[in-house]
Every structure is written in structure tokens, then in C-alpha cells.
N, C-alpha and C. Protein backbone atom coordinates (compact mmCIF):
# COMPACT_ATOMS: atom_id res chain seq x y z
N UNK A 1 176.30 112.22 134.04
CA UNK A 1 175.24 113.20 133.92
C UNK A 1 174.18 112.73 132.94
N UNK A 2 172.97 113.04 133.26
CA UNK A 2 171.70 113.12 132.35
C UNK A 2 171.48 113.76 130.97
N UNK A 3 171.38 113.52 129.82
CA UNK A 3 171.08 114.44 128.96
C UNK A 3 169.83 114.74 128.97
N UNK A 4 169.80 116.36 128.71
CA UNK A 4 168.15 116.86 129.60
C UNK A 4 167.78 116.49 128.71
N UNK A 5 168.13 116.82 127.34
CA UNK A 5 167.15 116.45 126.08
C UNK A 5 166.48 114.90 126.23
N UNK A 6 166.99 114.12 126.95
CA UNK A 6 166.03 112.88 126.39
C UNK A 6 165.84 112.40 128.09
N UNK A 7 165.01 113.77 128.88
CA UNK A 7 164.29 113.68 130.28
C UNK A 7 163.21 113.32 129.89
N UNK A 8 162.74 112.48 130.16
CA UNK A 8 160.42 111.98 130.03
C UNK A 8 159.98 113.20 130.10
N UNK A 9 159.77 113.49 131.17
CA UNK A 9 159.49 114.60 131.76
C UNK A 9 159.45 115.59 130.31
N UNK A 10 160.27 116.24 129.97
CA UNK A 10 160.94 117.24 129.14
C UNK A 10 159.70 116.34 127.91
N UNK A 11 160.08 115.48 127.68
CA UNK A 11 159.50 114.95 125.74
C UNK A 11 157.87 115.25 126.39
N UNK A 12 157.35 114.63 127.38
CA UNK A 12 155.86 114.92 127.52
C UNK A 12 155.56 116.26 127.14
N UNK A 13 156.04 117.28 127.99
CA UNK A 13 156.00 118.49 127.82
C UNK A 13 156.39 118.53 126.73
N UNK A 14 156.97 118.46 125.80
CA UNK A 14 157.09 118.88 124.32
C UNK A 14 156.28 117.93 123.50
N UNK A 15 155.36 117.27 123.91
CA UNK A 15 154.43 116.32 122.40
C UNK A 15 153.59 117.04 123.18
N UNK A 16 152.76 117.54 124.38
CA UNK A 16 151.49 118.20 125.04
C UNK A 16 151.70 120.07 124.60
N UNK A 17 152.91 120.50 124.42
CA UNK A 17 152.82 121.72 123.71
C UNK A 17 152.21 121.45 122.23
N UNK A 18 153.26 120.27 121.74
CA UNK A 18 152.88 120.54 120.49
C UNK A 18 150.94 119.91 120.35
N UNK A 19 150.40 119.39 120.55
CA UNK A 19 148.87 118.84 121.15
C UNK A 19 148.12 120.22 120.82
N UNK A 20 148.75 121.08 122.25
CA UNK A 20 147.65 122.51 122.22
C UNK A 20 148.21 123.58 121.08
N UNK A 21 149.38 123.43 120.52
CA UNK A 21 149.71 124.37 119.39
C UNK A 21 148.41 123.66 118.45
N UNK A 22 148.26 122.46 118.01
CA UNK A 22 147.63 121.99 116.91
C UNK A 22 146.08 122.36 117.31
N UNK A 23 145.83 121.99 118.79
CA UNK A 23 144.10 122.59 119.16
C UNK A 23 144.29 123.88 118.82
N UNK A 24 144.83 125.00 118.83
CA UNK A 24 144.95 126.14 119.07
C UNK A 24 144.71 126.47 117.69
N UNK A 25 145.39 126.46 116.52
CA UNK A 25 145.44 126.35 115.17
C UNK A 25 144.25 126.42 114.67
N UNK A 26 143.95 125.31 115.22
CA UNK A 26 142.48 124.23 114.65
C UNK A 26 141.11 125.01 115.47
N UNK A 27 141.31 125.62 116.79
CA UNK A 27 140.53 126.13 116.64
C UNK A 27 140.21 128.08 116.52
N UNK A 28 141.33 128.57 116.25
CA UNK A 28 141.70 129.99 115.19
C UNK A 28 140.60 129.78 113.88
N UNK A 29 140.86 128.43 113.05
CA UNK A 29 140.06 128.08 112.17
C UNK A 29 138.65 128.15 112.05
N UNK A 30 138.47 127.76 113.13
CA UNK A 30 136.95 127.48 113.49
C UNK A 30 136.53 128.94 113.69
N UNK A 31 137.15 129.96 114.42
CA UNK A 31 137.09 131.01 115.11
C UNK A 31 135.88 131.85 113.48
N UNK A 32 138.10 131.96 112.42
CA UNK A 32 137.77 132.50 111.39
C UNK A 32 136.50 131.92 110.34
N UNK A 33 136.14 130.55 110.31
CA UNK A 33 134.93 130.10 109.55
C UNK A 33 133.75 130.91 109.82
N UNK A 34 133.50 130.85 111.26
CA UNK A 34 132.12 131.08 111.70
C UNK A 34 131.89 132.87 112.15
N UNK A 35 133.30 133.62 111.69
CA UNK A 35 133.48 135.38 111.71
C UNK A 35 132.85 135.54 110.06
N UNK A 36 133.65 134.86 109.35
CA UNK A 36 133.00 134.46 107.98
C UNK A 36 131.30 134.42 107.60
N UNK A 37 131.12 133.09 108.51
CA UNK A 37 129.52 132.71 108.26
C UNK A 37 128.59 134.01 109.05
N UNK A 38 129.33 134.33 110.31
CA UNK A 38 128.30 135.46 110.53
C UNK A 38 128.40 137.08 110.13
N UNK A 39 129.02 137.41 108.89
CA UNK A 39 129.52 138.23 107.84
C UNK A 39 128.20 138.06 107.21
N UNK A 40 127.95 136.51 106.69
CA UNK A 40 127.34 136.35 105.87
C UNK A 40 125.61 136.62 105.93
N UNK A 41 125.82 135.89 107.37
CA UNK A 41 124.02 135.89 107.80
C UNK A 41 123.56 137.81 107.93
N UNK A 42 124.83 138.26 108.33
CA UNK A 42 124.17 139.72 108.82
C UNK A 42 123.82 140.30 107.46
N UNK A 43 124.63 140.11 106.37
CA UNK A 43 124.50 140.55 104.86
C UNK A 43 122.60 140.04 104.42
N UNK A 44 122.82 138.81 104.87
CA UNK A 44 121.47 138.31 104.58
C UNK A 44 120.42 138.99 105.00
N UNK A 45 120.51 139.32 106.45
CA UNK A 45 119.29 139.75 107.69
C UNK A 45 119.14 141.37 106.96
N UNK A 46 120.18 141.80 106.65
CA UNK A 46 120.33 143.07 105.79
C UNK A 46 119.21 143.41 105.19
N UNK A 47 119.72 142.53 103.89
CA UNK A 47 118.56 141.93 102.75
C UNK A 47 117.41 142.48 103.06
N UNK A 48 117.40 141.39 104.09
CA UNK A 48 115.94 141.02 104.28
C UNK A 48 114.76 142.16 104.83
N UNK A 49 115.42 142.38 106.35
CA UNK A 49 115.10 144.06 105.73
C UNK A 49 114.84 144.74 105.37
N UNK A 50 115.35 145.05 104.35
CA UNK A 50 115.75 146.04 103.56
C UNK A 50 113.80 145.91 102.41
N UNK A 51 113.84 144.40 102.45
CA UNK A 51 112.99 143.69 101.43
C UNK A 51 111.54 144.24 102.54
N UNK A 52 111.96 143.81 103.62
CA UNK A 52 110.64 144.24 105.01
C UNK A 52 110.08 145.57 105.03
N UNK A 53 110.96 146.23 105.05
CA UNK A 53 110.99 147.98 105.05
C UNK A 53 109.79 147.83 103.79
N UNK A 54 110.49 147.91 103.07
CA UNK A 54 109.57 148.29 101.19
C UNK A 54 107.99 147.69 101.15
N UNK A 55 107.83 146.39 101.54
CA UNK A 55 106.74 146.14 101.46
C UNK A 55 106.17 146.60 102.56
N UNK A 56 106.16 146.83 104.10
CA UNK A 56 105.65 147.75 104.86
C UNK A 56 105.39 148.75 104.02
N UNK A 57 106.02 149.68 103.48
CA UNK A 57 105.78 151.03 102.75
C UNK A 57 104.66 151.05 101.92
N UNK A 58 105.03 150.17 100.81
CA UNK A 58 103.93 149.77 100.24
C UNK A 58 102.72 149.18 100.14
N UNK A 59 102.63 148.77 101.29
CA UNK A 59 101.54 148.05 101.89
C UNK A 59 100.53 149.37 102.55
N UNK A 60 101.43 150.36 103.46
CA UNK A 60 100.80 151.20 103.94
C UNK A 60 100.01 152.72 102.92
N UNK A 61 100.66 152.40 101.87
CA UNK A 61 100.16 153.32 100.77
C UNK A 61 98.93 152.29 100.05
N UNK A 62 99.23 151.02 100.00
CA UNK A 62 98.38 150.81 98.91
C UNK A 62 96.74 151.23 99.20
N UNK A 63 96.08 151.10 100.29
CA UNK A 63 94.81 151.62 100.74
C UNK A 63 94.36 153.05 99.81
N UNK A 64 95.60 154.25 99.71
CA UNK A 64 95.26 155.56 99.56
C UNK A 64 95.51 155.48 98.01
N UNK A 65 96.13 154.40 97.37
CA UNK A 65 96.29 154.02 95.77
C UNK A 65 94.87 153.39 95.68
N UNK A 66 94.52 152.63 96.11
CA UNK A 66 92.90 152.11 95.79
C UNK A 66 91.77 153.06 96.06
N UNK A 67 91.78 153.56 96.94
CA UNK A 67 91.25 154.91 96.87
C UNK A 67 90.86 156.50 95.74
N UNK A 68 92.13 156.21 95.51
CA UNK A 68 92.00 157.46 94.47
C UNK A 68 92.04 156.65 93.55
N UNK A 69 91.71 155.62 93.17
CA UNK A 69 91.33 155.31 91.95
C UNK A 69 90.25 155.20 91.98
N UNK A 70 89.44 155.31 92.49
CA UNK A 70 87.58 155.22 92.92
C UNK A 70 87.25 156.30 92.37
């Protein structure tokens, strides 16, 4: 009889599992980096915003501030 454990067949299939376990890993990683980086950009775009809003505001008042100072 054959020992299955040392079938070709069988070891391929077990170094090509282990292959896509390690792609798989590796790219979870990648997944979580770039959930990370776009955490970050939206925090930024936030910001920014936030910075857009205010000077719109102030921009649209300043006319009626130069004004009443006349």
C-alpha cells in the first residue's frame, strides 16, 4: 500500500494551500492599511471643509462689515 501522506498529488495541494493562506494574510493587510489610510483622508476632507464652510461665511459677510463701516 501507498502512504497517502507522501502522495505528490496530496504535498502540491498542501504547499498551494499554504501559497493562498500566505496571499490571503498578506492581502487582509493590505485590506486593513488602506481602511486605515481612508479613515485618515476622510478626517482630512473633514477638515477641510469644515475650513471651506467658515471662509464662505465670512467671505459672504465681509461686504456688509465694509459697509457699515462707511
Amino acid at each position: 500500500m501507498t502512504d497517502p501522506a507522501s502522495d505528490p498529488m496530496r504535498e502540491r495541494i498542501a504547499v498551494r494551500l499554504g501559497d493562498l493562506r500566505r496571499e490571503y494574510a498578506a492581502g487582509e493587510q493590505q485590506v486593513a492599511a488602506l481602511e486605515a489610510r481612508k479613515a485618515e483622508l476622510t478626517q482630512t476632507l473633514l477638515r477641510i471643509s469644515g475650513a471651506i464652510q467658515v471662509l464662505e461665511e465670512a467671505l459672504s459677510e465681509a461686504p456688509a462689515v465694509a459697509n457699515a463701516a462707511e
